[in-house]
C-alpha atoms as a PDB file:
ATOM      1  CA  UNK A   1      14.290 -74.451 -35.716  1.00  0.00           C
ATOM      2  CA  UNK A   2      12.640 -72.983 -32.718  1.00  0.00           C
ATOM      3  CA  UNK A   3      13.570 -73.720 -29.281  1.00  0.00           C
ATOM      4  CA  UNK A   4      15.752 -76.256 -30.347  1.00  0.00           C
ATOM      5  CA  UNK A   5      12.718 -78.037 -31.485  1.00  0.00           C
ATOM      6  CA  UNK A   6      12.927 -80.069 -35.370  1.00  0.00           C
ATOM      7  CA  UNK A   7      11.683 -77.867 -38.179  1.00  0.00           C
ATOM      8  CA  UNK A   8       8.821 -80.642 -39.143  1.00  0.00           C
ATOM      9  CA  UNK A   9       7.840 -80.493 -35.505  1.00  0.00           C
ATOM     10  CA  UNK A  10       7.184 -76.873 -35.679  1.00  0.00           C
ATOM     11  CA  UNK A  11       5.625 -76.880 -39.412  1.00  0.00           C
ATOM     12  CA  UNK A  12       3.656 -79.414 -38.049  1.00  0.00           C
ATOM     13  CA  UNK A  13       2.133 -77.496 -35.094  1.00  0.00           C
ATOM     14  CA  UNK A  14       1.556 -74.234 -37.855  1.00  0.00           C
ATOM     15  CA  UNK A  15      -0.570 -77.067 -39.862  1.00  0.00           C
ATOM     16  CA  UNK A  16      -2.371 -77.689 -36.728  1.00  0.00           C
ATOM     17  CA  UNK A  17      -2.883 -73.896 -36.387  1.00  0.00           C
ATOM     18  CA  UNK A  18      -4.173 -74.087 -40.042  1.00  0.00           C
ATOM     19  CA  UNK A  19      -7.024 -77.228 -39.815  1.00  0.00           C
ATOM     20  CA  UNK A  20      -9.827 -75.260 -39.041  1.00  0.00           C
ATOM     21  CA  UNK A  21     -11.738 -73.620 -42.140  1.00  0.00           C
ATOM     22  CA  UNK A  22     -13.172 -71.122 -40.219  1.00  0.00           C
ATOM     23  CA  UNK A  23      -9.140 -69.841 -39.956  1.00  0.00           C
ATOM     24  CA  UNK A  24      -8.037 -70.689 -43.898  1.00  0.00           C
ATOM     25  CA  UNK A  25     -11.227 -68.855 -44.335  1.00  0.00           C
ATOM     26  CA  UNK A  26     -10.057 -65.792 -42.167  1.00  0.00           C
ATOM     27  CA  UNK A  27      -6.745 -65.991 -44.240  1.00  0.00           C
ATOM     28  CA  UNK A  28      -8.382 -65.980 -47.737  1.00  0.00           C
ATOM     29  CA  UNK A  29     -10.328 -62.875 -47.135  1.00  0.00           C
ATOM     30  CA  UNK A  30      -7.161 -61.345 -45.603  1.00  0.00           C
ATOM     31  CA  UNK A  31      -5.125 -62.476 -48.625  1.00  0.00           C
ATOM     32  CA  UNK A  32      -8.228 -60.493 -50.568  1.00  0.00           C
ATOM     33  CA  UNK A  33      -7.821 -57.117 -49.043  1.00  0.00           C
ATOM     34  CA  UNK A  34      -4.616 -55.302 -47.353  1.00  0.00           C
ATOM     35  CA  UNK A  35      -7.172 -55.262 -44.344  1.00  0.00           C
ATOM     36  CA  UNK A  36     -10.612 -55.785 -42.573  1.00  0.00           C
ATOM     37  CA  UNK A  37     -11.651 -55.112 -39.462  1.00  0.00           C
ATOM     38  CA  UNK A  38     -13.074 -57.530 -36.565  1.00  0.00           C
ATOM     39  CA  UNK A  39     -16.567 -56.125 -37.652  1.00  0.00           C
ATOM     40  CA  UNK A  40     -16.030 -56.756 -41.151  1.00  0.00           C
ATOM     41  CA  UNK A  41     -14.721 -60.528 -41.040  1.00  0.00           C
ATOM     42  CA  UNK A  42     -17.914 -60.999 -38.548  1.00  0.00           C
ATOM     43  CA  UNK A  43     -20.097 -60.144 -41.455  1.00  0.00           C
ATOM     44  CA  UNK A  44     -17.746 -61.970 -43.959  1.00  0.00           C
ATOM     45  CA  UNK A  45     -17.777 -64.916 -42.162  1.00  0.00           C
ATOM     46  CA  UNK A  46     -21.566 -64.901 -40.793  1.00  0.00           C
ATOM     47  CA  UNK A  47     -20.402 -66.090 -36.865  1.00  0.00           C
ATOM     48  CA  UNK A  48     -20.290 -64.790 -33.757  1.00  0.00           C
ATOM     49  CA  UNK A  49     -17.839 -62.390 -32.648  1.00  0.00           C
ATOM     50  CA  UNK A  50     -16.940 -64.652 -29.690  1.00  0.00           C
ATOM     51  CA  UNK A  51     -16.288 -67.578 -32.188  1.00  0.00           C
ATOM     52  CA  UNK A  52     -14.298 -65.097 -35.089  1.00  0.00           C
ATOM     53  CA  UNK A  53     -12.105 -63.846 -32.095  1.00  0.00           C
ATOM     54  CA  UNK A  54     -10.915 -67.036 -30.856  1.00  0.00           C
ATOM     55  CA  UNK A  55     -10.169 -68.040 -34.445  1.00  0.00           C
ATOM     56  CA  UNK A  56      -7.909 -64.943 -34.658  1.00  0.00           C
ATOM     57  CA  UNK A  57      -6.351 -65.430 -31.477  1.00  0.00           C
ATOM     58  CA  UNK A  58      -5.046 -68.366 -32.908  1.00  0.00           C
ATOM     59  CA  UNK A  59      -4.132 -67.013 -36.155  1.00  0.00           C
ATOM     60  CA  UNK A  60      -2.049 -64.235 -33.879  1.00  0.00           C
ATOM     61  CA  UNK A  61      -0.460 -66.759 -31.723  1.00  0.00           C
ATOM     62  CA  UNK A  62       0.918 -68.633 -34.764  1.00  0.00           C
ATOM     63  CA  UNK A  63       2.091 -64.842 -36.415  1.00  0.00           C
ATOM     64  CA  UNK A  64       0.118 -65.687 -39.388  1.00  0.00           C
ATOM     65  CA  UNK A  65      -1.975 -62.071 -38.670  1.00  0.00           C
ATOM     66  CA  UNK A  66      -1.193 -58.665 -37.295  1.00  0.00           C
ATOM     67  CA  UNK A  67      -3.610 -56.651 -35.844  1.00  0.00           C
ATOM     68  CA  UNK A  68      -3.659 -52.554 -35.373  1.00  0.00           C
ATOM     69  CA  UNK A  69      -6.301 -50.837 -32.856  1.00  0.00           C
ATOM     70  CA  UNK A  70      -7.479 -47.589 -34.025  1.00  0.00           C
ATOM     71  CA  UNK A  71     -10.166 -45.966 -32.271  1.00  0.00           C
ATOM     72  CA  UNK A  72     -12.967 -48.335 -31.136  1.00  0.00           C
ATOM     73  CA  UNK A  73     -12.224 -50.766 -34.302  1.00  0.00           C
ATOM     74  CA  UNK A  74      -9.254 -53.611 -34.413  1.00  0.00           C
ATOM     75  CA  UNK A  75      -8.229 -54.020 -37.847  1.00  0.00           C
ATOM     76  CA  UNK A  76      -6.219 -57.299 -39.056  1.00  0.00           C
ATOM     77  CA  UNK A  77      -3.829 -58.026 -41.665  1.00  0.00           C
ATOM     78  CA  UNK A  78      -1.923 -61.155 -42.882  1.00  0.00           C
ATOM     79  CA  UNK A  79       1.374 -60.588 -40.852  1.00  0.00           C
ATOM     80  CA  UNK A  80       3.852 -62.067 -43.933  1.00  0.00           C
ATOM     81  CA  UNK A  81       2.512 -61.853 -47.838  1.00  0.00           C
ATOM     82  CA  UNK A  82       3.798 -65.516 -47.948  1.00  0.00           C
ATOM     83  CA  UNK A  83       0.833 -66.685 -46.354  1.00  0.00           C
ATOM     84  CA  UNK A  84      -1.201 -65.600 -49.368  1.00  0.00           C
ATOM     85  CA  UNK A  85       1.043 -67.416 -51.546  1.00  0.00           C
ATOM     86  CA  UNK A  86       0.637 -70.819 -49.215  1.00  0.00           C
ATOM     87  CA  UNK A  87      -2.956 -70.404 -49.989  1.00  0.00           C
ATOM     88  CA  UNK A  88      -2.240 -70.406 -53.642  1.00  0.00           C
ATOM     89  CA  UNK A  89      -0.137 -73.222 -53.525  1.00  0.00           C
ATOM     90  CA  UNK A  90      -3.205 -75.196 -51.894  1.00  0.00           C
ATOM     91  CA  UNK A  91      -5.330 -74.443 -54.134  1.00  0.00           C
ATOM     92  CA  UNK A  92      -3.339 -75.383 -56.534  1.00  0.00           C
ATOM     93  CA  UNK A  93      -2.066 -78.618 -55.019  1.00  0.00           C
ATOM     94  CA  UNK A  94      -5.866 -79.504 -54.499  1.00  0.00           C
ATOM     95  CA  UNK A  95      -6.520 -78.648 -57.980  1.00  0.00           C
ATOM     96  CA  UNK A  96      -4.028 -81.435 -59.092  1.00  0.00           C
ATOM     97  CA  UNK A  97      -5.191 -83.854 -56.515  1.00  0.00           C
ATOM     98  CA  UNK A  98      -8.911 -83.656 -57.358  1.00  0.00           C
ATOM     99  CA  UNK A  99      -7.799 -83.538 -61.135  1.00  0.00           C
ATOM    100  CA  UNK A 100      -5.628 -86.607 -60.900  1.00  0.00           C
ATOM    101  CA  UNK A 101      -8.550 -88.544 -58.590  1.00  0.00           C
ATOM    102  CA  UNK A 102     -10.908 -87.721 -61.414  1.00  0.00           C
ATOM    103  CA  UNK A 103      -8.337 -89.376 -64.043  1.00  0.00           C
ATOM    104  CA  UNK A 104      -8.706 -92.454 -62.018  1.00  0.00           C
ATOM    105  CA  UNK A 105     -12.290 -92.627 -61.653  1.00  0.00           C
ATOM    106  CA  UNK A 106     -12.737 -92.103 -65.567  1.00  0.00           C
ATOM    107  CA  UNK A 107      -9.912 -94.709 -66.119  1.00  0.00           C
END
């Protein structure tokens, strides 16, 4: 638990840090490569650099992604390799969901 707080308050505040697709998006592409840099995910992601920073400024403040300056170019990574294997899980959790949804529509 952090700060004393209960550990559903605090996965609930990393969810929170999730529910944007602009971020899950940020995290796929980093969960595609070891690493990209700022100008990279810009082109990736087809958005301004203002909005692609303030998405990873969240990303940061939830330790989700790491980032290493070199030179004139910031480079990001996903901080933990666990948060590749969340992304799995959704996809495979809304594989099932749209799968069983479909079962009922056909029923």
């Amino acid at each position: 638990m952090e700060s004393g707080r209960p550990l559903n308050v605090v996965k609930a505040e990393l969810f929170k840090g999730l529910a944007h697709p602009v971020r899950i998006r940020i995290l796929e592409l980093l969960s595609e490569a070891p690493e990209l840099s700022v100008g990279e995910l810009i082109d990736a992601l087809g958005l301004e650099a203002s909005h692609v920073s303030q998405h990873l400024r969240v990303l940061r403040g939830y330790d989700l992604v790491t980032s290493e300056r070199r030179a004139s170019q910031v480079y990001y990574r996903l901080a933990h390799a666990s948060v590749a294997d969340m992304l799995a899980a959704a996809r495979t959790l809304l594989r099932e969901v749209l799968e069983s949804r479909r079962a009922v529509l056909t029923d």
